[in-house]
C-alpha atoms as a PDB file:
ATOM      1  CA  UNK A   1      38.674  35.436  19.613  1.00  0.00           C
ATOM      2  CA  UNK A   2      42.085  34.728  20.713  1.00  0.00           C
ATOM      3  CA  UNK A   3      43.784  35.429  24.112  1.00  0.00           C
ATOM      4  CA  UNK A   4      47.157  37.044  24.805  1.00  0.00           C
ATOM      5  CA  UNK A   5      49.046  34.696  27.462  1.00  0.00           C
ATOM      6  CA  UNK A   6      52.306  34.615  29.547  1.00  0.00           C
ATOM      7  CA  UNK A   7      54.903  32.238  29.375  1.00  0.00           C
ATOM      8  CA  UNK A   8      56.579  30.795  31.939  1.00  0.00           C
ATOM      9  CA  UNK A   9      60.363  32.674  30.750  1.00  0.00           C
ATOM     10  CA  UNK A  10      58.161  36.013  30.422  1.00  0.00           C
ATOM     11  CA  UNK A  11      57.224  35.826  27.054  1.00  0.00           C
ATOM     12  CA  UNK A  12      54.043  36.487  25.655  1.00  0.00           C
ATOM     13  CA  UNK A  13      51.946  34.957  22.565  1.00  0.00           C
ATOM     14  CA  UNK A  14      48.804  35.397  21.244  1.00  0.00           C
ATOM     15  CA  UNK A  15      46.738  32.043  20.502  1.00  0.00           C
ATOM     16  CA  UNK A  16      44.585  33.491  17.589  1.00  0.00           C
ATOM     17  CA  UNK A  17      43.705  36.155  14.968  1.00  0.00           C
ATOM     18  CA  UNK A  18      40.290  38.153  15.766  1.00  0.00           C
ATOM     19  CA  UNK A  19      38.333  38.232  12.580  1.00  0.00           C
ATOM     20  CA  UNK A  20      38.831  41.820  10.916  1.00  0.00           C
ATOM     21  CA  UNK A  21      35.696  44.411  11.168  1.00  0.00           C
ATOM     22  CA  UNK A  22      32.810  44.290   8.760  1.00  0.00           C
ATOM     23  CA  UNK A  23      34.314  47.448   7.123  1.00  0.00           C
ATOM     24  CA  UNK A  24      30.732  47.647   5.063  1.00  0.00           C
ATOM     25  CA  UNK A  25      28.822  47.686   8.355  1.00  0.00           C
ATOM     26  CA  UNK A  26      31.551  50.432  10.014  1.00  0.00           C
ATOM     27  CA  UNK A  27      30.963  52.559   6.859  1.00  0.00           C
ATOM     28  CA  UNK A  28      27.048  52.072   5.938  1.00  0.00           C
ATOM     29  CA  UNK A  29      25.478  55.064   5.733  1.00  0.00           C
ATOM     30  CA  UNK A  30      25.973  58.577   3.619  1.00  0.00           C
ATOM     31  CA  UNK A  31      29.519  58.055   3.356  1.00  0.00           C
ATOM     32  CA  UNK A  32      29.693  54.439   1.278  1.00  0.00           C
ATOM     33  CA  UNK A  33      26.067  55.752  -0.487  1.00  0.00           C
ATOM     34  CA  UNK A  34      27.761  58.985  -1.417  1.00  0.00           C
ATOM     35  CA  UNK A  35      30.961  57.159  -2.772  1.00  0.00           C
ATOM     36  CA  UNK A  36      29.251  54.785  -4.554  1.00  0.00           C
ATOM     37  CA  UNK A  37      27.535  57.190  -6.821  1.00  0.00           C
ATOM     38  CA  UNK A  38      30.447  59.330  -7.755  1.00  0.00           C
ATOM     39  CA  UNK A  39      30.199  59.818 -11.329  1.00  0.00           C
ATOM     40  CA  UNK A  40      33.318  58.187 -12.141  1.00  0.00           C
ATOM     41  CA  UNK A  41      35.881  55.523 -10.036  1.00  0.00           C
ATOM     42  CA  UNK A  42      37.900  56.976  -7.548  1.00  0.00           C
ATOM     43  CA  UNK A  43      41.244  57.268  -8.536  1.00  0.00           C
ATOM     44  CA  UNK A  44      44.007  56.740  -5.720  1.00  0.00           C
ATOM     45  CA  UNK A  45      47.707  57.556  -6.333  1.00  0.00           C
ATOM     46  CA  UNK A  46      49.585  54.205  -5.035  1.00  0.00           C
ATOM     47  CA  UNK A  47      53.276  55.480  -4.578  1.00  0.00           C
ATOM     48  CA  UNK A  48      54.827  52.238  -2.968  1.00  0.00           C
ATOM     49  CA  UNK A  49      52.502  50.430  -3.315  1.00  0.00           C
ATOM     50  CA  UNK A  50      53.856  46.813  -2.313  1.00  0.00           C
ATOM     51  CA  UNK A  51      50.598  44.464  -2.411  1.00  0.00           C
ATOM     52  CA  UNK A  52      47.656  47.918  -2.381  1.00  0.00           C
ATOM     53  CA  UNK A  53      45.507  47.183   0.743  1.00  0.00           C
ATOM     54  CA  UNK A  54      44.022  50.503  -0.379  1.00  0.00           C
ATOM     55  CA  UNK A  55      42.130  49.550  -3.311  1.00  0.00           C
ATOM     56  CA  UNK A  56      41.371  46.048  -1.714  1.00  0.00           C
ATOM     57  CA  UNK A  57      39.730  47.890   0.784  1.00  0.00           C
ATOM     58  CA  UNK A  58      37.996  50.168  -1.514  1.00  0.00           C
ATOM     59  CA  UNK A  59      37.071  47.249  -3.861  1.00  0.00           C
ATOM     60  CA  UNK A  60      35.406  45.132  -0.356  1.00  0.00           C
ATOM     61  CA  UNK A  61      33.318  48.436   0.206  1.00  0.00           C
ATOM     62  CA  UNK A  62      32.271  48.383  -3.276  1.00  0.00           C
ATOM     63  CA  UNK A  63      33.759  51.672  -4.460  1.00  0.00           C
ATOM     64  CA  UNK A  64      34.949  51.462  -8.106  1.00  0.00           C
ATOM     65  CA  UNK A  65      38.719  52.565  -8.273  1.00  0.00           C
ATOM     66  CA  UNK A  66      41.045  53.513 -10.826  1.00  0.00           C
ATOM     67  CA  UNK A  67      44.699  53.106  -9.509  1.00  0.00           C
ATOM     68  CA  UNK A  68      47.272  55.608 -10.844  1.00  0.00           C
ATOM     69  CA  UNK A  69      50.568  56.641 -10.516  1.00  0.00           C
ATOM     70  CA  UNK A  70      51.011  52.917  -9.041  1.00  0.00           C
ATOM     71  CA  UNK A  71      54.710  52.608  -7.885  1.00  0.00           C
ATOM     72  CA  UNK A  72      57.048  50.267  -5.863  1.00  0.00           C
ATOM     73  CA  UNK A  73      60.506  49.390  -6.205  1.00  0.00           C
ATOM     74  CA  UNK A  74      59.862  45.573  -5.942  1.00  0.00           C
ATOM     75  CA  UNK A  75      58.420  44.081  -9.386  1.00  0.00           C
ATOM     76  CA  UNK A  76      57.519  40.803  -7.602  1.00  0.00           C
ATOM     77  CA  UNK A  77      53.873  42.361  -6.928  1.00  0.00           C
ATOM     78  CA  UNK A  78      53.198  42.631 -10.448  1.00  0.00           C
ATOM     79  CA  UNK A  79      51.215  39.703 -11.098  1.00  0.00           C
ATOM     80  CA  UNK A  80      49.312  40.104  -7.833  1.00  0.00           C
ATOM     81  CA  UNK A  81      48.601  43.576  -8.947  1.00  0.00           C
ATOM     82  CA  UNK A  82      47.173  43.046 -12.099  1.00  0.00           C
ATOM     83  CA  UNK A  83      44.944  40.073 -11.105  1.00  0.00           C
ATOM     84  CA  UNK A  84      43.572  42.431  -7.987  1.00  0.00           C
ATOM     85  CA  UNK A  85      42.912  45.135 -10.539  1.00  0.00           C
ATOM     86  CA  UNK A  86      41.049  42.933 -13.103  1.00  0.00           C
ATOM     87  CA  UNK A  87      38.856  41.027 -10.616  1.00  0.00           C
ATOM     88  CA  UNK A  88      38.350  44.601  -9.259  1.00  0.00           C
ATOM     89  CA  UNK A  89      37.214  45.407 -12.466  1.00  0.00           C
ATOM     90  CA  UNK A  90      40.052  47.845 -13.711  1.00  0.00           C
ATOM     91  CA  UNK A  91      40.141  47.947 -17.376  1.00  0.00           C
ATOM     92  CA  UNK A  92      43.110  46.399 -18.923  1.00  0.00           C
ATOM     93  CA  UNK A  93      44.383  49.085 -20.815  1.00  0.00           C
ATOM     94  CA  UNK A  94      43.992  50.932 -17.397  1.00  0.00           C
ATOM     95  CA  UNK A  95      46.348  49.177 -15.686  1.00  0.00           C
ATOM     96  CA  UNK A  96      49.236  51.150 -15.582  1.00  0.00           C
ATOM     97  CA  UNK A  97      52.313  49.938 -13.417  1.00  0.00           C
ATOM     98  CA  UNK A  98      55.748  50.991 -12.734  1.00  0.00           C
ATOM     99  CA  UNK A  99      57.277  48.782 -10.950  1.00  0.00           C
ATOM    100  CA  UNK A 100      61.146  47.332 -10.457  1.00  0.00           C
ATOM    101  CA  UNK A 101      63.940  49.318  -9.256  1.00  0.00           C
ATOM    102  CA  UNK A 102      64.267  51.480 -12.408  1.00  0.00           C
ATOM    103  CA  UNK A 103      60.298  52.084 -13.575  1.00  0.00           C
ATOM    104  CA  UNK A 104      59.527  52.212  -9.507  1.00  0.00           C
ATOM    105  CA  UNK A 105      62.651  54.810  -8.741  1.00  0.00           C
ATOM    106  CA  UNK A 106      61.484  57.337 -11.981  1.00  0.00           C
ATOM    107  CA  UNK A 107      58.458  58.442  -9.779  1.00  0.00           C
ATOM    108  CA  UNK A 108      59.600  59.133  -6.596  1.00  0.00           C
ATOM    109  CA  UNK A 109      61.316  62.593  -7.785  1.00  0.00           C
END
């Protein structure tokens, strides 16, 4: 685990990243068992969305997803987003993006 120290001039820095929580572990119990047997995925609206550390959170837990209504004015994530959604196992014809600063503007009204 890193250390936050002080410099000399006043500034600080940090000399490491902590590992993240075992999100699994924080959530075992009646709440991932009772997601986990919903009788279809999840579906989570992703209105700017940029890179969706919602459904890789969801998809580390183990909770099947369907993303919808996925937004974002940039369309650089689009690549990203598709190859998170099929490794997540998101059916291709599922995959519905909008994304740029025309498809990614229509939904915000």
């Amino acid at each position: 685990m890193g250390r936050f120290h002080k410099q000399k001039h006043g500034h600080w820095y940090f000399d490491g990243i902590p590992a993240g929580p075992n999100w699994k572990e924080l959530f075992a119990g009646k709440l991932l068992t009772m997601a986990k047997s919903f009788a279809r995925p999840l579906r989570i609206a992703l209105p700017c969305c940029g890179v969706d550390g919602c459904t890789e959170a969801l998809e580390n837990l183990g909770i099947p997803f369907l993303p919808v209504n996925v937004y974002d004015l940039e369309d650089k994530y689009q690549e990203t987003l598709r190859t998170h959604y099929r490794t997540a196992g998101v059916p291709e014809d599922k995959i519905n993006m909008h994304l740029g600063k025309e498809a990614g503007h229509r939904g915000t009204y």
